[in-house]
C-alpha atoms as a PDB file:
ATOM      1  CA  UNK A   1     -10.044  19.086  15.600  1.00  0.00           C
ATOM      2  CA  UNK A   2      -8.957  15.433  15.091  1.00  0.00           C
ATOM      3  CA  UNK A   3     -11.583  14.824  12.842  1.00  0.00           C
ATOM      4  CA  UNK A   4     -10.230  17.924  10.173  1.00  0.00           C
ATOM      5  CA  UNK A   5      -6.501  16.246  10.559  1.00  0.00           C
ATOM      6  CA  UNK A   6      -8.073  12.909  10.127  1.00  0.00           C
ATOM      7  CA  UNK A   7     -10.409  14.163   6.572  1.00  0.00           C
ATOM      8  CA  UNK A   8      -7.116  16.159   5.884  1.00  0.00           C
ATOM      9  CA  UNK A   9      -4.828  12.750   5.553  1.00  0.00           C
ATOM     10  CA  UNK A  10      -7.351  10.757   3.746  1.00  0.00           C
ATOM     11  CA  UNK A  11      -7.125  13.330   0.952  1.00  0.00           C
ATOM     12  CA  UNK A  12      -3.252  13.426   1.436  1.00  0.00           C
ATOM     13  CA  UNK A  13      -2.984   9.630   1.149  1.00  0.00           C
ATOM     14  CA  UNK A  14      -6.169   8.984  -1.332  1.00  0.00           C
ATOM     15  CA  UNK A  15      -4.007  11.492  -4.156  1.00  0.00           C
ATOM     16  CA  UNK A  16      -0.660   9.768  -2.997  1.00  0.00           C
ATOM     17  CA  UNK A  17      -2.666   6.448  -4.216  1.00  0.00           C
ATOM     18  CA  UNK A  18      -3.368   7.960  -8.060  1.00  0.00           C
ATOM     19  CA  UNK A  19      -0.173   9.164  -7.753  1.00  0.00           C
ATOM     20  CA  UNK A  20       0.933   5.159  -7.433  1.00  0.00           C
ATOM     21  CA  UNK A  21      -1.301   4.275 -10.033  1.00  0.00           C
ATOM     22  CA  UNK A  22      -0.257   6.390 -12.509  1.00  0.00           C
ATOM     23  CA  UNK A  23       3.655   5.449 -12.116  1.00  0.00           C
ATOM     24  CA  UNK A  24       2.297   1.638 -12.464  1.00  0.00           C
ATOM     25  CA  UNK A  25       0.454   2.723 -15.514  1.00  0.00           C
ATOM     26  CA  UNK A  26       3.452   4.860 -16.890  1.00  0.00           C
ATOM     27  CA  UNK A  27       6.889   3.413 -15.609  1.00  0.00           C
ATOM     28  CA  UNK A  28       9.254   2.174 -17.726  1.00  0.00           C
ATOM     29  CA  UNK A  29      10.974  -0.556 -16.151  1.00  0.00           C
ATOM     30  CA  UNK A  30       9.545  -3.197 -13.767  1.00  0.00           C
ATOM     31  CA  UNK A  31      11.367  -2.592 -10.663  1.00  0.00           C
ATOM     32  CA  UNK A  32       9.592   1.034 -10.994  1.00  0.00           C
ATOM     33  CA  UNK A  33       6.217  -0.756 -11.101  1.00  0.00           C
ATOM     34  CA  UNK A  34       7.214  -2.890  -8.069  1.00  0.00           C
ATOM     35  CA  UNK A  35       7.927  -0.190  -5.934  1.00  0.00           C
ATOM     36  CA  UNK A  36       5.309   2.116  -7.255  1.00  0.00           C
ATOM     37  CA  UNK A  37       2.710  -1.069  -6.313  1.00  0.00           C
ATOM     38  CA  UNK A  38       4.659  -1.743  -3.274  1.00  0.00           C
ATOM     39  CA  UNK A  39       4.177   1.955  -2.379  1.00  0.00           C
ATOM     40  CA  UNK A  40       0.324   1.711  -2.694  1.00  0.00           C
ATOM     41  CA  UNK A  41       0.143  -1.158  -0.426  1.00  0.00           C
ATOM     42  CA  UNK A  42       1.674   0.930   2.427  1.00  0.00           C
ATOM     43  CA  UNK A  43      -1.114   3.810   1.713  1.00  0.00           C
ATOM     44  CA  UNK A  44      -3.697   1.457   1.586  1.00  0.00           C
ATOM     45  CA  UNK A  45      -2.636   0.351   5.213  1.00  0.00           C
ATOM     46  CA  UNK A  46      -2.522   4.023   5.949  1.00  0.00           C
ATOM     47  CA  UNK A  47      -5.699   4.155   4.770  1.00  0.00           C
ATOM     48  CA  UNK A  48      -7.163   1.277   7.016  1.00  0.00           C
ATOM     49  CA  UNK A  49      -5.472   2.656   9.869  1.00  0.00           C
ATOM     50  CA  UNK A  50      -6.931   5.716   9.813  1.00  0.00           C
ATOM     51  CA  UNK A  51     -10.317   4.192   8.668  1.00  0.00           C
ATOM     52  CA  UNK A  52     -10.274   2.570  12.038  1.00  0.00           C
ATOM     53  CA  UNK A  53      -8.964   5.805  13.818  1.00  0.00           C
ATOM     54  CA  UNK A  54     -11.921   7.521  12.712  1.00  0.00           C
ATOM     55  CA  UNK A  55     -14.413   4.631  13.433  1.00  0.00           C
ATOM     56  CA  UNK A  56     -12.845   3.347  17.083  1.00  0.00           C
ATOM     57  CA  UNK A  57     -12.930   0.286  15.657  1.00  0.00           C
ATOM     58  CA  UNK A  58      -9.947  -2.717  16.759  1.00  0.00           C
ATOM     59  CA  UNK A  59     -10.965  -5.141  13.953  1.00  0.00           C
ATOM     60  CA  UNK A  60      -9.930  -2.876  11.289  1.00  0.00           C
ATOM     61  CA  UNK A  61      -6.216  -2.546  13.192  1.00  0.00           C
ATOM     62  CA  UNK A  62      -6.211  -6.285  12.805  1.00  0.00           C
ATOM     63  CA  UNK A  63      -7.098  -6.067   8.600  1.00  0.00           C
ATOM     64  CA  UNK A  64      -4.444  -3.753   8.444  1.00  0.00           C
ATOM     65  CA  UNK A  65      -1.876  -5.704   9.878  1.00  0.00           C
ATOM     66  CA  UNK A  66      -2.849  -8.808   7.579  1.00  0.00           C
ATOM     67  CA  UNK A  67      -2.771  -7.164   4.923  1.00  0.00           C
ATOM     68  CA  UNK A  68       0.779  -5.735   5.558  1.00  0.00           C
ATOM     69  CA  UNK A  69       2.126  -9.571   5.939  1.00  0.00           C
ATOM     70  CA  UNK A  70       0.367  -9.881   2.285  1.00  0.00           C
ATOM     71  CA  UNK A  71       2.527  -6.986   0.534  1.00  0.00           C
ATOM     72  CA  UNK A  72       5.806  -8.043   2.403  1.00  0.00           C
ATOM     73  CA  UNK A  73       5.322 -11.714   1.051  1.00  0.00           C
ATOM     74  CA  UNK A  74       3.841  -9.984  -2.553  1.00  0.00           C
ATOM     75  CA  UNK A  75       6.860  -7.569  -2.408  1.00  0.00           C
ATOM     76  CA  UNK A  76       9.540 -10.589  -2.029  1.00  0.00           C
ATOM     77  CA  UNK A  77       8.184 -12.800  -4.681  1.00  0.00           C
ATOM     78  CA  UNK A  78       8.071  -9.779  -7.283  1.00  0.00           C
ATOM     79  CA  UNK A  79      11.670  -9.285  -6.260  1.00  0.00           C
ATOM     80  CA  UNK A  80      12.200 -12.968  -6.569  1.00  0.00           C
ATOM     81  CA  UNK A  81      10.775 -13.325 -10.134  1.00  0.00           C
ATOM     82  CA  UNK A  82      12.609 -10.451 -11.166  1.00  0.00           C
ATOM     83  CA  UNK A  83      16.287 -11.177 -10.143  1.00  0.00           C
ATOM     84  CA  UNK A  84      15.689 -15.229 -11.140  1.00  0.00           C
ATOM     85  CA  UNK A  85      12.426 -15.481 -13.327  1.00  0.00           C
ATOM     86  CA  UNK A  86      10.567 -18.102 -11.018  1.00  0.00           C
ATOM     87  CA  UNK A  87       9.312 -17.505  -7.650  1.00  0.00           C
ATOM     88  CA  UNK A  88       9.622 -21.637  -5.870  1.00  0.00           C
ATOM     89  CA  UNK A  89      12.915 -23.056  -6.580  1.00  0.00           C
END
């Protein structure tokens, strides 16, 4: 039964991820396209998680959490460039 929830949410989160990709391809402003992007990051860690769920594998829990730290930081500078126009002051 796990395995049909499991098969279930990659669908769920795979059409959540065009659904991302077509806001960054057709937003208007830039702080749209941020969060759109920013968005996608968090279903691609969705996607890992569950990837490892399926798999019972730790090493992919560890990806996952990496790669988290890397849209945070991504997330912050985007912010950053768009409030000031550089990232490093």
């Amino acid at each position: 039964m796990i395995d049909i929830a499991i098969q279930f949410t990659f669908g769920c989160f795979t059409a959540s991820l065009f659904m991302n990709l077509w806001k960054i391809l057709r937003a208007e402003g830039v702080g749209d396209r941020v969060l759109a992007l920013d968005t996608m990051v968090i279903n691609v860690i969705a996607l890992i998680v569950l990837y490892g769920m399926q798999y019972s594998t730790e090493i992919i829990f560890e990806s996952a959490l990496i790669i988290s730290m890397l849209g945070f930081v991504s997330t912050v500078a985007y912010a950053r460039f768009m409030l000031r126009g550089n990232i490093i002051e």
